[in-house]
Structure formats: C-alpha cells, structure tokens
C-alpha atoms as a PDB file:
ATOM      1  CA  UNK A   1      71.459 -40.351  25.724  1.00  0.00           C
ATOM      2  CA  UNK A   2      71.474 -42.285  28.358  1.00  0.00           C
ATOM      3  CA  UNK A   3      73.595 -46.005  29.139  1.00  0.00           C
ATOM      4  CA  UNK A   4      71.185 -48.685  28.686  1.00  0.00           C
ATOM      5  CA  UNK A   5      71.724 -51.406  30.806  1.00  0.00           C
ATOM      6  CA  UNK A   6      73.323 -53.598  28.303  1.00  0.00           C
ATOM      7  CA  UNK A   7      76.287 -51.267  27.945  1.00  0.00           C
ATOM      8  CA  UNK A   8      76.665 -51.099  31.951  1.00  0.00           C
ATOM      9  CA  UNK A   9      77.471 -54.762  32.122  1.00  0.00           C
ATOM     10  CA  UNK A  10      80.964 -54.964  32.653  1.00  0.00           C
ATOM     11  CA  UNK A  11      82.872 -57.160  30.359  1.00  0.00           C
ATOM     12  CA  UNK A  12      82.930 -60.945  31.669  1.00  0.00           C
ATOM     13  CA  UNK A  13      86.485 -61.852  32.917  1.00  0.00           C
ATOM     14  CA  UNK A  14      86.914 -64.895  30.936  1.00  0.00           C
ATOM     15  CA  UNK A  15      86.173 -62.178  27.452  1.00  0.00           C
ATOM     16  CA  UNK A  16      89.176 -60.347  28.278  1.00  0.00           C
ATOM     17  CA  UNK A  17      91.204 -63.244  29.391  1.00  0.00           C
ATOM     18  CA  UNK A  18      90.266 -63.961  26.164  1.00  0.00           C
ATOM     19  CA  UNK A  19      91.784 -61.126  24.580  1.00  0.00           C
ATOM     20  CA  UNK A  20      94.635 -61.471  26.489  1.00  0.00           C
ATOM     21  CA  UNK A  21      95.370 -65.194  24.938  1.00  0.00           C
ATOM     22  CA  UNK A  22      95.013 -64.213  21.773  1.00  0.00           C
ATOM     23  CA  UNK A  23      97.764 -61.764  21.686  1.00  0.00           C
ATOM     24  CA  UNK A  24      99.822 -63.978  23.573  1.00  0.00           C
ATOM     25  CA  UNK A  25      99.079 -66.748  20.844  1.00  0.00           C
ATOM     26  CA  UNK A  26     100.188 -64.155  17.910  1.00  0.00           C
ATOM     27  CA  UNK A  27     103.542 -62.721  19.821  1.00  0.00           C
ATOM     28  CA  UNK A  28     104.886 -65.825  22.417  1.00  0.00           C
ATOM     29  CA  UNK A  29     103.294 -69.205  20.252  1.00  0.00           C
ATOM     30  CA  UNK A  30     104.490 -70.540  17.124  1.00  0.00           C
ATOM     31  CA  UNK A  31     101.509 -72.320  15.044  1.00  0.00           C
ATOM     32  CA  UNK A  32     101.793 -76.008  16.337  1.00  0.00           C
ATOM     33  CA  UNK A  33     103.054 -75.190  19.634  1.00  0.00           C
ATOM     34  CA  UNK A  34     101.486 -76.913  22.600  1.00  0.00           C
ATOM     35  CA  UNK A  35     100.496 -74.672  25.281  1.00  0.00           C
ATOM     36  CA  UNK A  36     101.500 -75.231  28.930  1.00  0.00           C
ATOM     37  CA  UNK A  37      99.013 -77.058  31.019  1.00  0.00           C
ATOM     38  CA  UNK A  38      96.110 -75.083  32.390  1.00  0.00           C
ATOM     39  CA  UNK A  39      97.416 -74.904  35.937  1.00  0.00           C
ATOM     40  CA  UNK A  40     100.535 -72.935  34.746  1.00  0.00           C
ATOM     41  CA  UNK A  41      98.779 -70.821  32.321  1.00  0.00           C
ATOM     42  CA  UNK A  42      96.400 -70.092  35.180  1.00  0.00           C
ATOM     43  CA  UNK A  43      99.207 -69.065  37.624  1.00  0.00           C
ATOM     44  CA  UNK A  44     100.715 -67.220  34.254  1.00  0.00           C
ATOM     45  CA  UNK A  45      97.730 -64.759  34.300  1.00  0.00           C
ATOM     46  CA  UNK A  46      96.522 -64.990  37.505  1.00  0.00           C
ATOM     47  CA  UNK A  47      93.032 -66.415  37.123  1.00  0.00           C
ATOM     48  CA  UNK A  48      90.828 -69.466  38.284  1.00  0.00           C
ATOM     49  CA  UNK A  49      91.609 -72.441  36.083  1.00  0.00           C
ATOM     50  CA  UNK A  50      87.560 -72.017  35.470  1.00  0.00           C
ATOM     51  CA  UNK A  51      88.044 -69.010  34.138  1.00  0.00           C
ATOM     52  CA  UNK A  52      91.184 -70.073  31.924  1.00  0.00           C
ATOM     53  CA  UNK A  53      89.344 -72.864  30.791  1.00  0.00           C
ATOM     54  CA  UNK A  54      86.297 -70.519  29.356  1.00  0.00           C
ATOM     55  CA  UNK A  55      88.537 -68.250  27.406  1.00  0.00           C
ATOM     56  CA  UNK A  56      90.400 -71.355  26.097  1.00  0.00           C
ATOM     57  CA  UNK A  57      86.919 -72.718  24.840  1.00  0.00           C
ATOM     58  CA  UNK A  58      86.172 -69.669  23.334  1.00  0.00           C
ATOM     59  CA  UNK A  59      89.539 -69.532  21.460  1.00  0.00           C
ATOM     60  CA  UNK A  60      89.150 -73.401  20.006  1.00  0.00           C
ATOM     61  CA  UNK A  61      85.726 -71.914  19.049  1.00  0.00           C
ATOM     62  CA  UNK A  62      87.233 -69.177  16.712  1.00  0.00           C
ATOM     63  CA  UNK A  63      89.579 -71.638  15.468  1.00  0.00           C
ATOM     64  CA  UNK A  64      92.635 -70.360  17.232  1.00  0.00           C
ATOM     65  CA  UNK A  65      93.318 -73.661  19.469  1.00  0.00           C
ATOM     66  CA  UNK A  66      93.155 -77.220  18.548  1.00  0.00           C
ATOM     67  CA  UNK A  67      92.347 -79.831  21.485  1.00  0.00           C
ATOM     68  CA  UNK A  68      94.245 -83.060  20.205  1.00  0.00           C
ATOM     69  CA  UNK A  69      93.729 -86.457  22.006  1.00  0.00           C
ATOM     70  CA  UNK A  70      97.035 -87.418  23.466  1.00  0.00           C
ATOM     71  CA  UNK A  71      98.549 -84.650  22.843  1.00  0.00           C
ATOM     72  CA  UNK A  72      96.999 -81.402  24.429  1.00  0.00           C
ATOM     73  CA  UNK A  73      96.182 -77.890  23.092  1.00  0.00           C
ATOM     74  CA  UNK A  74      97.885 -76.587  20.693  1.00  0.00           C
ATOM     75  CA  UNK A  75      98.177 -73.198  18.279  1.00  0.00           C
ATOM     76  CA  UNK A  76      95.715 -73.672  15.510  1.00  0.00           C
ATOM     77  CA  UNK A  77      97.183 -72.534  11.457  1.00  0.00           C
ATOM     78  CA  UNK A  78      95.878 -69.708   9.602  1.00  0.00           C
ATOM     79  CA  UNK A  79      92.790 -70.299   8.436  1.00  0.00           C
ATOM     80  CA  UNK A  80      92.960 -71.137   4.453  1.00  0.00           C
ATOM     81  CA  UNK A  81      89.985 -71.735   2.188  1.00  0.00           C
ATOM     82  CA  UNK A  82      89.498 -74.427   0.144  1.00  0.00           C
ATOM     83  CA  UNK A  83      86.117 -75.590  -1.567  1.00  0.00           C
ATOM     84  CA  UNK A  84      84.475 -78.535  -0.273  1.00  0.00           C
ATOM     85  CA  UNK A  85      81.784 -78.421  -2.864  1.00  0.00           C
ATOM     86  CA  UNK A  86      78.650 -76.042  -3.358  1.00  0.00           C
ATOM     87  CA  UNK A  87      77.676 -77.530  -6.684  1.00  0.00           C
ATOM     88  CA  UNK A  88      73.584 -77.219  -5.483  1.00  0.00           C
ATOM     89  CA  UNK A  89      72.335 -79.456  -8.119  1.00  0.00           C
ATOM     90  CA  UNK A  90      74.778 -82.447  -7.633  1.00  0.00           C
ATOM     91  CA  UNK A  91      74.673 -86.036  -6.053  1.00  0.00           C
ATOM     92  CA  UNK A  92      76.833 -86.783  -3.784  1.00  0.00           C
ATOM     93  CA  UNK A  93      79.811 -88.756  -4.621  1.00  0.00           C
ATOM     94  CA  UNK A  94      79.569 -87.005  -8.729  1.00  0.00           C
ATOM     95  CA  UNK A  95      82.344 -84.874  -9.866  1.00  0.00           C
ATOM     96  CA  UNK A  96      85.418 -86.065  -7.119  1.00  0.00           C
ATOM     97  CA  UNK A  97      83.233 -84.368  -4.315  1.00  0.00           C
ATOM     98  CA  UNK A  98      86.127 -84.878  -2.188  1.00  0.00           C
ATOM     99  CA  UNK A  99      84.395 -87.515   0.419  1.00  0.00           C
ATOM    100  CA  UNK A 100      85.910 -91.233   0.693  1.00  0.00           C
ATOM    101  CA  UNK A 101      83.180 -93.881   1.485  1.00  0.00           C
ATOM    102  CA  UNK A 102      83.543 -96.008   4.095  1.00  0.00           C
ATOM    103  CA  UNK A 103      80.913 -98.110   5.301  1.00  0.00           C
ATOM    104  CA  UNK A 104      77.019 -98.593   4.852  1.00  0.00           C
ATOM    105  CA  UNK A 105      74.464-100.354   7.096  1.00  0.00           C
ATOM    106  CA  UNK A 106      70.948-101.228   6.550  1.00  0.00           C
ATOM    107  CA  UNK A 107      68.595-101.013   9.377  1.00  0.00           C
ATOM    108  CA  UNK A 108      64.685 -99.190  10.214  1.00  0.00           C
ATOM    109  CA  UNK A 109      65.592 -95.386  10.706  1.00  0.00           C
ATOM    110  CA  UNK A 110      65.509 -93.623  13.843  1.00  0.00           C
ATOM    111  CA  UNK A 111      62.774 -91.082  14.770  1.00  0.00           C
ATOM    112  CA  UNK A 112      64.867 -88.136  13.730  1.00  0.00           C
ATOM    113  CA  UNK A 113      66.034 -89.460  10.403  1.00  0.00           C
ATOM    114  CA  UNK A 114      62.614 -90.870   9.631  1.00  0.00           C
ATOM    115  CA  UNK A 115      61.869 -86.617  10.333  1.00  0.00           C
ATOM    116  CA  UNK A 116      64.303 -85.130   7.815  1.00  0.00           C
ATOM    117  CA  UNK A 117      63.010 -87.883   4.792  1.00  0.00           C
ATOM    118  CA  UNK A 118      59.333 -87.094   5.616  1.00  0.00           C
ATOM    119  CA  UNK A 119      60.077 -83.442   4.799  1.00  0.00           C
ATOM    120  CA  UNK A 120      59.556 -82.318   0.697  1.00  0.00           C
ATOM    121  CA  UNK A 121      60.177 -79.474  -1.116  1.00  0.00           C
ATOM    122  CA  UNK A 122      56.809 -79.342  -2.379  1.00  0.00           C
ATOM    123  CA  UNK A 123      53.629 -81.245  -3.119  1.00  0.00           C
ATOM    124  CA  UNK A 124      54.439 -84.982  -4.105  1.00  0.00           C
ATOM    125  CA  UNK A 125      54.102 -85.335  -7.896  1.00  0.00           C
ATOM    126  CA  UNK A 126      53.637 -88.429  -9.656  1.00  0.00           C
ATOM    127  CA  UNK A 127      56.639 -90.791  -9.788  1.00  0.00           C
ATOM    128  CA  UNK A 128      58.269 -89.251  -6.793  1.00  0.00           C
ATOM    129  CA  UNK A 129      60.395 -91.547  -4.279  1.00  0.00           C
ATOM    130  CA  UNK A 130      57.380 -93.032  -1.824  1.00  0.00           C
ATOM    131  CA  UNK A 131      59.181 -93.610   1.790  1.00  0.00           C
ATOM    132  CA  UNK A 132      57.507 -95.904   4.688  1.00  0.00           C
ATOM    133  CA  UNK A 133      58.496 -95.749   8.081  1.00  0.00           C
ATOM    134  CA  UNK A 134      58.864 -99.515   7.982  1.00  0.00           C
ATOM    135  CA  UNK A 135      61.163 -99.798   5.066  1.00  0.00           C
ATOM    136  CA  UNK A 136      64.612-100.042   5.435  1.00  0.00           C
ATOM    137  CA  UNK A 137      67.067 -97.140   5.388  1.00  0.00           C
ATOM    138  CA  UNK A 138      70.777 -97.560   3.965  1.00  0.00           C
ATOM    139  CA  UNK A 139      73.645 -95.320   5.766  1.00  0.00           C
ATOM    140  CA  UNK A 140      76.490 -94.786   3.939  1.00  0.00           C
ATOM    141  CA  UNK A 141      79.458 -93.181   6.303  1.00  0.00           C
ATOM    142  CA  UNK A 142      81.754 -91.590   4.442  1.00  0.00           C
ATOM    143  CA  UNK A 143      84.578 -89.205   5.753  1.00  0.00           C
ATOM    144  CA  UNK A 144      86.323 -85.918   4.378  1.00  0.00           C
ATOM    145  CA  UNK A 145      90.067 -86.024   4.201  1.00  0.00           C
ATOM    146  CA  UNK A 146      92.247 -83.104   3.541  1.00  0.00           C
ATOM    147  CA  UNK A 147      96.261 -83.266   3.808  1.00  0.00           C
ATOM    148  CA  UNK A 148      96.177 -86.829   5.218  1.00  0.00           C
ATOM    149  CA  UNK A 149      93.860 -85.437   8.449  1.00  0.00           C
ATOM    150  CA  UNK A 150      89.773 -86.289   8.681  1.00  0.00           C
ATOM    151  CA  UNK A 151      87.998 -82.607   8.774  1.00  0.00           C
ATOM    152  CA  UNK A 152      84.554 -83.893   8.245  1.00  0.00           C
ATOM    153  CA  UNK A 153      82.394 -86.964   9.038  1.00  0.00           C
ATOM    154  CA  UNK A 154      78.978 -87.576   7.552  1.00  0.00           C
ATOM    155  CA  UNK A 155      76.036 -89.951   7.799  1.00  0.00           C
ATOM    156  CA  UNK A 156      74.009 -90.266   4.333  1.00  0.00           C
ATOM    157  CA  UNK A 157      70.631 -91.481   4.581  1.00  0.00           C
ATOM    158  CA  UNK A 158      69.445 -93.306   1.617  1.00  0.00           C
ATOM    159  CA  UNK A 159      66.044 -95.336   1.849  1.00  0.00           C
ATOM    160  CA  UNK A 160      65.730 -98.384   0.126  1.00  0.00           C
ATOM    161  CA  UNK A 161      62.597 -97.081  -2.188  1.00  0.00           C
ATOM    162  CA  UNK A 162      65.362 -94.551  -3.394  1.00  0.00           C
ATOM    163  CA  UNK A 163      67.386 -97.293  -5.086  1.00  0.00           C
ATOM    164  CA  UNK A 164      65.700 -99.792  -5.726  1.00  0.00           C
ATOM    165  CA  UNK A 165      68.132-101.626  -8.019  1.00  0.00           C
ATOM    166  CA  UNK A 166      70.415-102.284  -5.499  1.00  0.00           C
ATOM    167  CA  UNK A 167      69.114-105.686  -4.513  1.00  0.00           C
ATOM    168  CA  UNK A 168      70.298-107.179  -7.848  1.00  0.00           C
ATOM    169  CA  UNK A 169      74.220-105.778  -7.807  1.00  0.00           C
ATOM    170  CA  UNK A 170      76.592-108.164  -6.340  1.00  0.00           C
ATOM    171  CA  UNK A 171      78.539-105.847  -3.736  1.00  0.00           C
ATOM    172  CA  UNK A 172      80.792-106.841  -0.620  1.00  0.00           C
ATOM    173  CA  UNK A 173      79.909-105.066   2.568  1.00  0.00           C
ATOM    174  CA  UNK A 174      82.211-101.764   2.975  1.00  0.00           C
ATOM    175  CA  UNK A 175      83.158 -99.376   1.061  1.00  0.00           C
ATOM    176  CA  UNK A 176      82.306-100.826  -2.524  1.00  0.00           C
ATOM    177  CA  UNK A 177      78.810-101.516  -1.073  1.00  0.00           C
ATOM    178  CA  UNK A 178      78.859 -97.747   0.120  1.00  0.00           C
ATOM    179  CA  UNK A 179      79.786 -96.473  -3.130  1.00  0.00           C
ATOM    180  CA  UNK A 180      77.347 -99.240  -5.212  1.00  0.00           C
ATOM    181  CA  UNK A 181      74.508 -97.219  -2.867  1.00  0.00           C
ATOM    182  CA  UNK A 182      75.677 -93.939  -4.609  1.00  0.00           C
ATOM    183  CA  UNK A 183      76.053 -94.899  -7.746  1.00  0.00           C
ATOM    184  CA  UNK A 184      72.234 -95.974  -8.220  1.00  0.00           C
ATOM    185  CA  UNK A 185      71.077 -92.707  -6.236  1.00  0.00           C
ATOM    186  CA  UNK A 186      72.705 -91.226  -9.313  1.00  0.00           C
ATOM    187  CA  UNK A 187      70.231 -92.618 -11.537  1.00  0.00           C
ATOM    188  CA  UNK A 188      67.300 -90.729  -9.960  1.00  0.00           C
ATOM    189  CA  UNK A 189      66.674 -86.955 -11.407  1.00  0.00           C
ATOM    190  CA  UNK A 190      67.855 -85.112  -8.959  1.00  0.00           C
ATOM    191  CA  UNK A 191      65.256 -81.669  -8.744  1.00  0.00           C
ATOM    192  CA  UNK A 192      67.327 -79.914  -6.043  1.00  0.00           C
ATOM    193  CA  UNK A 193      68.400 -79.748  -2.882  1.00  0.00           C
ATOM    194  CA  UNK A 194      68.285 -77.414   0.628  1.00  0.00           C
ATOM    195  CA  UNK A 195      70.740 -76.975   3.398  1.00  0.00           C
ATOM    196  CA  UNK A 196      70.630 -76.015   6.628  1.00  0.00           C
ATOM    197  CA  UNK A 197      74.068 -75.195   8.990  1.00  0.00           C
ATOM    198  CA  UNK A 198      74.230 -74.961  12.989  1.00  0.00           C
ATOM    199  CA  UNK A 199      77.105 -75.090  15.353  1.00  0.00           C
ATOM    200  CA  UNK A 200      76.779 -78.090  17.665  1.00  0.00           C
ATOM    201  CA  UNK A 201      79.192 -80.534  19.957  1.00  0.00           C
ATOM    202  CA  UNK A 202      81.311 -83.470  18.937  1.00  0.00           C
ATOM    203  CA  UNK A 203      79.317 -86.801  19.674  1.00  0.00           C
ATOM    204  CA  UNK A 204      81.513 -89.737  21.079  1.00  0.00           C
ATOM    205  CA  UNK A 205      81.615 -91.007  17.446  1.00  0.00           C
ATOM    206  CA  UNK A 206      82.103 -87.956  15.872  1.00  0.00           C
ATOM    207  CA  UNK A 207      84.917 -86.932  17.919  1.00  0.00           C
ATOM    208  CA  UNK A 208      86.949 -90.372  17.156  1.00  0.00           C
ATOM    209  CA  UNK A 209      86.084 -89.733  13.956  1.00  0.00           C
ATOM    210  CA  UNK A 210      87.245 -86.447  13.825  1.00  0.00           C
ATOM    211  CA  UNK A 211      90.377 -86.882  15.901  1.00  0.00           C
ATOM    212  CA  UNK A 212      88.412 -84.074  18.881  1.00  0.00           C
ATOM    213  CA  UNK A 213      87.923 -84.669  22.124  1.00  0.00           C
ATOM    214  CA  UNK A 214      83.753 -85.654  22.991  1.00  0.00           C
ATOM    215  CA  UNK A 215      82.023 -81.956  23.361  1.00  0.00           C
ATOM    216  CA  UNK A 216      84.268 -80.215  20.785  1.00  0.00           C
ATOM    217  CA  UNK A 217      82.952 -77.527  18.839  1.00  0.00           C
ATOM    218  CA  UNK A 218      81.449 -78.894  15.341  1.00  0.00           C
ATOM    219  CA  UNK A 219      79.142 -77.514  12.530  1.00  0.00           C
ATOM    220  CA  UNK A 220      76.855 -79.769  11.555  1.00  0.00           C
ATOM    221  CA  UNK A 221      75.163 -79.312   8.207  1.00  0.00           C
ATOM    222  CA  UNK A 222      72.171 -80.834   6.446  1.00  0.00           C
ATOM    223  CA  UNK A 223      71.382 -81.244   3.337  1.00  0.00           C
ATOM    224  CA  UNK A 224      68.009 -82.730   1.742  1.00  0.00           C
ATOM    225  CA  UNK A 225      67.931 -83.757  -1.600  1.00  0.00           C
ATOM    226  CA  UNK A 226      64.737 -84.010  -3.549  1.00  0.00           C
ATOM    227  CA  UNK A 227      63.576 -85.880  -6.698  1.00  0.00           C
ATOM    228  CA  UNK A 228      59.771 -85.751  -8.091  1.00  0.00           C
ATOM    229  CA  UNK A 229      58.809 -83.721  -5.048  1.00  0.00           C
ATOM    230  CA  UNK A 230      60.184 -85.916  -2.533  1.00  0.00           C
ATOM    231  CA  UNK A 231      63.155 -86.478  -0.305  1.00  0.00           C
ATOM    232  CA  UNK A 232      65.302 -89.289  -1.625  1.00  0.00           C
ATOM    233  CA  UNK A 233      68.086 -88.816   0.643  1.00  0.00           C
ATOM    234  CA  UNK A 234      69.543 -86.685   3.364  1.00  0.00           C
ATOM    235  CA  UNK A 235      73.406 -85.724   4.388  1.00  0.00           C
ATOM    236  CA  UNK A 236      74.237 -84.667   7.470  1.00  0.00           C
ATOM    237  CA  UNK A 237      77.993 -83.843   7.897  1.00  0.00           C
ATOM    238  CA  UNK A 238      80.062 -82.791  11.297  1.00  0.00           C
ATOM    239  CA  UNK A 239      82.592 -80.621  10.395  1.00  0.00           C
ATOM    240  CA  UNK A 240      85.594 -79.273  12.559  1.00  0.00           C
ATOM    241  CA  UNK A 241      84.693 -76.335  13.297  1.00  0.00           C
ATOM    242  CA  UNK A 242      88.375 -75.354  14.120  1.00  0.00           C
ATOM    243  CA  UNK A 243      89.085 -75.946  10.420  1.00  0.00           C
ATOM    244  CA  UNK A 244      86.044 -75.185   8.584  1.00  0.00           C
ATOM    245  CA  UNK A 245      84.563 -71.353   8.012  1.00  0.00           C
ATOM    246  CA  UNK A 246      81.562 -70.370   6.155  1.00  0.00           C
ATOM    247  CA  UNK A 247      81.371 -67.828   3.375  1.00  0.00           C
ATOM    248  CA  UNK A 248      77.779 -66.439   1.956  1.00  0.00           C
ATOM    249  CA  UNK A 249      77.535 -65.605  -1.828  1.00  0.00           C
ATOM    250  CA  UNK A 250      74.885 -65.753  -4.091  1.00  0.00           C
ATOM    251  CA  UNK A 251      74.376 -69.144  -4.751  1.00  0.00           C
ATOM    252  CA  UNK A 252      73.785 -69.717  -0.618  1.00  0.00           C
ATOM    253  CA  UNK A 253      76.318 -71.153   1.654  1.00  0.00           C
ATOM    254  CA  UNK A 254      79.895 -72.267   1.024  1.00  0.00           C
ATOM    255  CA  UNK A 255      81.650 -74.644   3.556  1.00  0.00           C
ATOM    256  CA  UNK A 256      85.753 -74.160   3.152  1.00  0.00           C
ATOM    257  CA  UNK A 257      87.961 -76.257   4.896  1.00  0.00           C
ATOM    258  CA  UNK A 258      91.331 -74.837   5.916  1.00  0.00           C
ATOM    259  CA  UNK A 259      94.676 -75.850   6.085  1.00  0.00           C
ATOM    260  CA  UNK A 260      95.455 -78.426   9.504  1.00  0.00           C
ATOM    261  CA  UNK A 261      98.445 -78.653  10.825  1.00  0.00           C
ATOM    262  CA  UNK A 262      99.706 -81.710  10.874  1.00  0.00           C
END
C-alpha cells in the first residue's frame, strides 16, 4: 500500500520540540518550578523563540504548563479529578454546587444571550417562561473556587419573566442579591437541561478572573435550562483548561477540576 500524502508530511518542528519539553518537564522540573525565560530555553534546544513558544502553547494546552501573571511559566500538578457537579436535573446554586455568587446586574441582553434564551427544548406548552427581547435580563457572576484558587468563572443569565417575585424581596446589591436571584429560579419546575462544551481563549475578564494571562486556553461550557418548554435561564462557565479535564459516561459529560498548585 502505498504512503498517502498525509503520512509523508514530516512532523512539524514545534511537535517534537514538543516532545522534547515534556520529557524534560518529567526528568529536570519539579511541579511548581518556573521555567527559564524563553530566550534561554531557546538557546537550551537550539530553536527560534517562535518555535519554543508553539510547543510551550501546546504544553499549557495539555495542562502541563501554567502561565501565571507576575510570575511566569511554571510546571503544572498532576492532574486530579474532582466533581464539579453533573447532577442534570438540578438548579444551580441547590445541593452546595460548589459556585460562590458574586455579583448580579440587570440590563437588556446582548444579541448572543438574547440567542441562547430564544432556543427550547421543545414546543412551548402552556405556562412556560414567555421571554421578550425588551425585558430585562439579570446576570448573576458567580466564581468556582477550589483550594483557595478561582478555576472557573461563569455568567448566569436569568430573565426577569423567570422570577418574577423578585421585585418584592428586599435584597442589597451583591452577592445576597445574586443568591436572592437563585433562590426564586428554584421555585420554577425545572424539566431539564442541555450542555454544550468547546475549547476557546481567555477574554480580558475572564483571564483576571481566572488568574490567566488574556488568550489562555479555556473551556467554555453552556448549559440551558428549561421549564414548561422554555428556556428560563442559561450558564455559561470558562473553565481553566489547565485544571479542568472532561470524562464521558452515561449520563453525558462530566467537568473535573484538578488539583492547582498553589
């Protein structure tokens, strides 16, 4: 059989630079160590800094390096799994989900949130959450904490229709107004929920957030819940995605967080 010319491409030289790291970061780095700066490891191996700085971008991808503001890049910990919370038939902020509010605002959605809470899982049945472009959306930020260290950052979409008692409780602004949002999205029967994952890149909010420098690797997930055949509310969470992994089972997706060193 003959070499199709896929297999003649030779391997790119940042791939095997690659390589090269990564057994240098199991034999000649301690977990925590911070790496020399890019000139020296360039002269080290004797590549381009371009192509030093590919492999090392493909390394914090994988989870092996950690870019950390003011302090460089240093050897990422093992990998440890620890739930973050599957439960598919669950509000958020029930049963210690493990996310701290922080902050909510009121204000008209954007384009692209007023996209995710048109979506429904299914014809609209009587009594179901009725949304309007021109009604107010609340956004609850909350943040993920694990050892002390922010892992994830999300932005929970909650339109006003969805909780409509809220006018009448007496809550500061911050997080008891935050939490005061979730607790009446509890009172709505919750029918289910969907969830969608991609890898994306640290926004400039999301990497202060997050402790990453702006571009960093991140997973961003989704997640739609519906009521009555509509959507009455929508998560979407930025995860680290030099701490987080994903595991498939047969209740759908599991995000685990792992260990981070401090």
């Amino acid at each position: 059989m003959g070499t199709t010319q896929l297999e003649s491409v030779p391997e790119p030289k940042y791939w095997h630079l690659k390589t090269v790291l990564s057994e240098a970061l199991d034999h000649d780095f301690a977990v925590g160590e911070i790496l020399p700066n890019e000139r020296e490891l360039a002269a080290r191996f004797g590549v381009a800094r371009a192509t030093l700085r590919q492999a090392l971008e493909q390394l914090e991808l994988e989870g092996r390096l950690q870019r950390r503001r003011g302090v460089g890049t240093t050897v990422a910990p093992p990998r440890v799994g620890v739930a973050v919370g599957s439960a598919r038939h669950s509000w958020p902020g029930e049963s210690a989900d493990g996310w701290e509010a922080v902050d909510v605002a009121e204000a008209l959605p954007t384009a692209a949130v007023l996209k995710l809470l048109a979506a429904s899982s299914g014809s609209a049945a009587s009594g179901s959450v009725v949304f309007a472009a021109d009604q107010p959306v609340h956004t609850v930020r909350r943040t993920r904490v694990t050892e002390g260290q922010v892992v994830a950052a999300e932005l929970l979409y909650v339109p006003a229709a969805s909780v409509p008692g809220l006018s009448a409780i007496d809550a500061p602004a911050g997080p008891a107004r935050a939490r005061a949002v979730l607790r009446e999205l509890q009172r709505l029967a919750l029918d289910g929920q969907d969830r969608s994952v991609e890898l994306g890149s640290a926004r400039a909010d999301d990497a202060k957030e997050l402790d990453r420098l702006p571009g960093a690797p991140v997973l961003l997930v989704t997640t739609r819940y519906f009521t009555a055949g509509g959507t009455a509310a929508v998560s979407v969470a930025t995860y680290r995605a030099d701490t987080c992994r994903l595991t498939f089972g047969d209740e759908g997706v599991e995000i685990t967080e792992t260990r981070v060193a401090s």
